[in-house]
N, C-alpha and C. Protein backbone atom coordinates (compact mmCIF):
# COMPACT_ATOMS: atom_id res chain seq x y z
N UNK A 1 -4.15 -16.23 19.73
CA UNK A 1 -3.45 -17.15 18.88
C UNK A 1 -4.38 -17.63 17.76
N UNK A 2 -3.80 -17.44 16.23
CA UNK A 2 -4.93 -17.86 15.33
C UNK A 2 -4.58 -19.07 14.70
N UNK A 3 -5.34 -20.06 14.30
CA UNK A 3 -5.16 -21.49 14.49
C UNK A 3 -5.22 -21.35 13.24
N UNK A 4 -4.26 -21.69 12.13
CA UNK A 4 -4.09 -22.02 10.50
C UNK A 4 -4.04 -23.28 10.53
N UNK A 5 -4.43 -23.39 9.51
CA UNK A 5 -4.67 -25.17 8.94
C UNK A 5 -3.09 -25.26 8.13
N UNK A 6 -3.15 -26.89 9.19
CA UNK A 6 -1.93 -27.19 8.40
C UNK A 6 -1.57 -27.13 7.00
N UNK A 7 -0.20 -27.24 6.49
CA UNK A 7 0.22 -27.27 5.41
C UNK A 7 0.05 -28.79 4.62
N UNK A 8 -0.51 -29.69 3.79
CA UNK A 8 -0.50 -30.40 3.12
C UNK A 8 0.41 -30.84 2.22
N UNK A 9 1.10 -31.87 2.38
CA UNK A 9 2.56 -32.03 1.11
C UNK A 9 1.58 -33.12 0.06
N UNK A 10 1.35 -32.75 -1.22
CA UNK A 10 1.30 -33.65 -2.49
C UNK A 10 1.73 -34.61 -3.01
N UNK A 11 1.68 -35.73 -2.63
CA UNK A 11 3.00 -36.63 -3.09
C UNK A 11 3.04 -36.82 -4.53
N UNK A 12 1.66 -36.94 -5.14
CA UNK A 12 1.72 -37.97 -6.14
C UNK A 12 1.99 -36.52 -7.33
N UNK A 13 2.42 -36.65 -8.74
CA UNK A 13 2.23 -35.96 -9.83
C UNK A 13 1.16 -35.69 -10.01
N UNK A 14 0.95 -34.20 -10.96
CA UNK A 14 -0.08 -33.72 -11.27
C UNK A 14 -0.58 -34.43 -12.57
N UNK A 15 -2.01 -34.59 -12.87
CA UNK A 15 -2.68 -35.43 -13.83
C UNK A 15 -1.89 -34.76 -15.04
N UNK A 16 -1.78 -35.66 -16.19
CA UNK A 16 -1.15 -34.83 -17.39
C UNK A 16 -2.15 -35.39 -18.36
N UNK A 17 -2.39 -34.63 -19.31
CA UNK A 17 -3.72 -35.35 -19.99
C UNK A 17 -3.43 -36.62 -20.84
N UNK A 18 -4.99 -36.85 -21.21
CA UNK A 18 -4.75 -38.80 -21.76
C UNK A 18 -4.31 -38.28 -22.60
N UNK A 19 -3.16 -39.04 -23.87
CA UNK A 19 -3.04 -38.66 -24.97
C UNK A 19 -3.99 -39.58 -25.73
N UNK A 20 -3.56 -39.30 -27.20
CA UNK A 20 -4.99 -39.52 -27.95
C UNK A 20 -5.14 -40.87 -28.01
N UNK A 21 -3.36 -41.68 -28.18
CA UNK A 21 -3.88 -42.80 -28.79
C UNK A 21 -3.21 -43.81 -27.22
N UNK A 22 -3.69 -43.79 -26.00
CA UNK A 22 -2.27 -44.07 -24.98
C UNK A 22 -2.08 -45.38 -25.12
N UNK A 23 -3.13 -46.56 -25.25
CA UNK A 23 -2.73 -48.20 -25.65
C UNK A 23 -1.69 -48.13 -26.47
N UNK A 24 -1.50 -47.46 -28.07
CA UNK A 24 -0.74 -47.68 -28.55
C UNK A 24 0.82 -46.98 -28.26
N UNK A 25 0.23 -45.93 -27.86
CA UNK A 25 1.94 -45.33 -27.49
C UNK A 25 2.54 -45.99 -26.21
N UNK A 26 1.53 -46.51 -25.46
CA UNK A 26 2.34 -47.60 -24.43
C UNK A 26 2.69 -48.90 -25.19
N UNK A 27 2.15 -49.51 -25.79
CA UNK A 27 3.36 -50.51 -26.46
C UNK A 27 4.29 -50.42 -27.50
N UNK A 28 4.08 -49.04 -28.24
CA UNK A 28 5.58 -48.21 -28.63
C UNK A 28 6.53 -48.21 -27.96
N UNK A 29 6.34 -47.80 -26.91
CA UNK A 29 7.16 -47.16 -26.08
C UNK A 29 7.94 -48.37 -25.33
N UNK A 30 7.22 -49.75 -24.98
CA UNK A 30 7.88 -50.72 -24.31
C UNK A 30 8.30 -52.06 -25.21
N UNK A 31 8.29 -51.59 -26.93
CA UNK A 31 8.79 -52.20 -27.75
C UNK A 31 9.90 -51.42 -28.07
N UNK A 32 9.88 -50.11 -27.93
CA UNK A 32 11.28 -49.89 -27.86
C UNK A 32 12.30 -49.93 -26.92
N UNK A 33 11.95 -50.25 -25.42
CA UNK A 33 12.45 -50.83 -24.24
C UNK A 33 12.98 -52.36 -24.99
N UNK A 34 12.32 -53.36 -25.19
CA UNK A 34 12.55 -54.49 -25.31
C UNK A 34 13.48 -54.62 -26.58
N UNK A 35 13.00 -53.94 -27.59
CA UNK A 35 14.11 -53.56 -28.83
C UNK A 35 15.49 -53.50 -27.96
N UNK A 36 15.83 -52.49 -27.33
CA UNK A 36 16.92 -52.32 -26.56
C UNK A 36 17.72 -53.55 -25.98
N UNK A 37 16.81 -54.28 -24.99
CA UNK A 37 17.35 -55.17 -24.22
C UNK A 37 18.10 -55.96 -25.26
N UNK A 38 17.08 -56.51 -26.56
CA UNK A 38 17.52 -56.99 -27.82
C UNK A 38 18.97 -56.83 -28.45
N UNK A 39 19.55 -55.60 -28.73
CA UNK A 39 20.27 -54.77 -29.21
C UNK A 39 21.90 -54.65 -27.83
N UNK A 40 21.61 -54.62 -26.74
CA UNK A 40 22.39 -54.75 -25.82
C UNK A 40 23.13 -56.19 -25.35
N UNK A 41 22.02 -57.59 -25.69
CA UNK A 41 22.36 -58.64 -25.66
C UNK A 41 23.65 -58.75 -26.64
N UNK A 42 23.15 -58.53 -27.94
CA UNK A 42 23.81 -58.48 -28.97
C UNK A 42 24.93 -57.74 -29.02
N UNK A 43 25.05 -56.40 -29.09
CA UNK A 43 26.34 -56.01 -28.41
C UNK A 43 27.13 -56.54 -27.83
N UNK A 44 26.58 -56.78 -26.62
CA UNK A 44 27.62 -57.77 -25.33
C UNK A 44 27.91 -58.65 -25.67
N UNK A 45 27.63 -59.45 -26.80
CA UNK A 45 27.95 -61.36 -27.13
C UNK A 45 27.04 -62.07 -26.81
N UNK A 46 26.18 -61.57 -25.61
CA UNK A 46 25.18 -62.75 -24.93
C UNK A 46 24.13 -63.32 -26.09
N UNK A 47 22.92 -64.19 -25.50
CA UNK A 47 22.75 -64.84 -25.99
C UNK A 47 21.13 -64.17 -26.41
N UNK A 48 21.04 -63.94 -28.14
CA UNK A 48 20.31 -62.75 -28.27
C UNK A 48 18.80 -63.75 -28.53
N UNK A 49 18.59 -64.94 -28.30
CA UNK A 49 17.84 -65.75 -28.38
C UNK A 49 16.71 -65.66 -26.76
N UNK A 50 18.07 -65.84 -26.00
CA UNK A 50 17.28 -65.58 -24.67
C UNK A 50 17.34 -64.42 -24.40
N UNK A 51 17.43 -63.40 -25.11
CA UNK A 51 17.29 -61.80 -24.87
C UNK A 51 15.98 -61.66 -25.47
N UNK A 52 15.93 -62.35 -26.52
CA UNK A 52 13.97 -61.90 -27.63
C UNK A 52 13.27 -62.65 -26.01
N UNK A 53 13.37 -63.47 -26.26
CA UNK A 53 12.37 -64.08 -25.12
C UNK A 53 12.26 -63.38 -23.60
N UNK A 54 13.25 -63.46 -23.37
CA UNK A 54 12.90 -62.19 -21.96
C UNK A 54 12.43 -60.76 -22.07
N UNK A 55 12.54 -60.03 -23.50
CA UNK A 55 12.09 -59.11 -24.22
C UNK A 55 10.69 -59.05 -24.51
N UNK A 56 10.35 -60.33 -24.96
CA UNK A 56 9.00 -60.62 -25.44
C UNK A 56 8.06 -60.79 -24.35
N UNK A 57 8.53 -61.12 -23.14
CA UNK A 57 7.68 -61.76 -21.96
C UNK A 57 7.47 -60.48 -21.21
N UNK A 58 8.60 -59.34 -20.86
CA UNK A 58 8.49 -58.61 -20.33
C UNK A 58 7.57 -57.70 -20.85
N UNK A 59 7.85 -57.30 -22.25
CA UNK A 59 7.28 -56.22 -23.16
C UNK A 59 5.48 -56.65 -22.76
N UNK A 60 5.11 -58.06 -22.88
CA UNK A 60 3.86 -58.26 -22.94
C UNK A 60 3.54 -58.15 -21.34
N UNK A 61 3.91 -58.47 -20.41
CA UNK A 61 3.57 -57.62 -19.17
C UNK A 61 3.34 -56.59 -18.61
N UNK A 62 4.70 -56.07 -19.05
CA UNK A 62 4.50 -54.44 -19.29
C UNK A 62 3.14 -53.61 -19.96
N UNK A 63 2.70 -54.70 -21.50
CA UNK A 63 1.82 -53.97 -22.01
C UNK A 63 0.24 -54.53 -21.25
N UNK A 64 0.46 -55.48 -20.79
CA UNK A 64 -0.93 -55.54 -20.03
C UNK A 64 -1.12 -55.03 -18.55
N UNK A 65 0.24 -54.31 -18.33
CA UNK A 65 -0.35 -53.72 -16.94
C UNK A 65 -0.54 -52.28 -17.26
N UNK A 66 0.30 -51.72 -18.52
CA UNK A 66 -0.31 -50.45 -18.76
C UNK A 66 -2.00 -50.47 -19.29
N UNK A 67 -2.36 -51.67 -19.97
CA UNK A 67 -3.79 -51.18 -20.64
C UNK A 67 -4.57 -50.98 -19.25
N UNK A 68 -4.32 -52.08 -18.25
CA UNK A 68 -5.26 -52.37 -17.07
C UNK A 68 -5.37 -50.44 -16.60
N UNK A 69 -4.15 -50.41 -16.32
CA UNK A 69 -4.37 -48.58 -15.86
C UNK A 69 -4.53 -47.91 -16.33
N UNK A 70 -4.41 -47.51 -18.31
CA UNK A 70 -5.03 -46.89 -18.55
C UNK A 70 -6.65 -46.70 -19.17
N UNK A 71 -6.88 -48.28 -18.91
CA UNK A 71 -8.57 -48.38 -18.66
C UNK A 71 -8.95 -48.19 -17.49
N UNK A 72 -8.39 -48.18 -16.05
CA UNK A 72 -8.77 -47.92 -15.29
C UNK A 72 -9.03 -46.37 -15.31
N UNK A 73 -8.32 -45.79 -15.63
CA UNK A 73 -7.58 -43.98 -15.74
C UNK A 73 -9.33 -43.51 -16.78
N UNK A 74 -9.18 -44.59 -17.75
CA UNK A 74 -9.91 -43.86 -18.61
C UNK A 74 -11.73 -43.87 -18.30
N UNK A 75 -11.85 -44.94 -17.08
CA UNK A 75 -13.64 -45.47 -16.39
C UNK A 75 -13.57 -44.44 -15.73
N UNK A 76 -12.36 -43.82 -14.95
CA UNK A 76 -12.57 -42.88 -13.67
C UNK A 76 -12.70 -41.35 -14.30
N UNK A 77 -12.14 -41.09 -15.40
CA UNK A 77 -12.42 -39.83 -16.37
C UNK A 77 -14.17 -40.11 -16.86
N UNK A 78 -14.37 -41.19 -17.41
CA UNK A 78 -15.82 -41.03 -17.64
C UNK A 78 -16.35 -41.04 -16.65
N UNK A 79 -16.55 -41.45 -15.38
CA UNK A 79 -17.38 -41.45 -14.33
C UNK A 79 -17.78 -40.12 -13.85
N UNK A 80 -16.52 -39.32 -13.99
CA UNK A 80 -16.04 -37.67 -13.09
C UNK A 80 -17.25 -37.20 -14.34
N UNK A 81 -16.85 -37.35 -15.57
CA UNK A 81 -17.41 -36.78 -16.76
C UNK A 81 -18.63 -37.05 -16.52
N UNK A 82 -19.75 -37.93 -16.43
CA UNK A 82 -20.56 -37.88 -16.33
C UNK A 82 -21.57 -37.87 -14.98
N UNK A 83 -21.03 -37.91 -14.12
CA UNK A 83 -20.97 -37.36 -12.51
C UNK A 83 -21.01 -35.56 -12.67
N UNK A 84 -20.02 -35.03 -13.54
CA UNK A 84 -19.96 -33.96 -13.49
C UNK A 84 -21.39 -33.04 -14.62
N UNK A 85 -21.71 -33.56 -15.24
CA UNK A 85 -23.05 -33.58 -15.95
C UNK A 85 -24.58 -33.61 -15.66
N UNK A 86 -24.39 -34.89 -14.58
CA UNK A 86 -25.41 -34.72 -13.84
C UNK A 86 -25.86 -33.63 -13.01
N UNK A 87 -24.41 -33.22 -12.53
CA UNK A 87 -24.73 -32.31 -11.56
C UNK A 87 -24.50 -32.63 -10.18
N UNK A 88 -23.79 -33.55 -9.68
CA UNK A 88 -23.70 -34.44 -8.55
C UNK A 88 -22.33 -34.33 -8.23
């Protein structure tokens, strides 16, 4: 009986590279989220006053939990990078 090593399932996505500019295209990207919410208030009748503000609060959460990770993303690329240099 020959003993194979189990099969391993991947959960997480494969790395996709940093883009060039990612701070800014992450708060592109969640100013045009919040634009939306903006734009949908308004549509509906609601009240597009307390739509900026829940827009504005979210958008800036949003954008400080993306910088946190992609400074985190970007210490652990230099570390590998220069880990990988050394030779180690």
């Amino acid at each position: 009986m020959t003993k194979e090593k189990p099969r391993q399932l991947r959960w997480g996505l494969p790395e996709s590279p940093t883009p060039k500019h990612p701070y800014r295209d992450s708060m592109i990207v969640y100013g045009f989220f919040a634009a939306l919410v903006v734009l949908l208030a308004w549509i509906t009748g609601g009240s597009v006053g307390k739509a900026v503000v829940i827009a504005a609060v979210v958008w800036a959460a949003a954008t400080i939990w993306s910088i946190a990770r992609w400074r985190q993303r970007l210490q652990r690329e230099a570390a590998a990078a220069h880990n990988e240099a050394e030779g180690t």
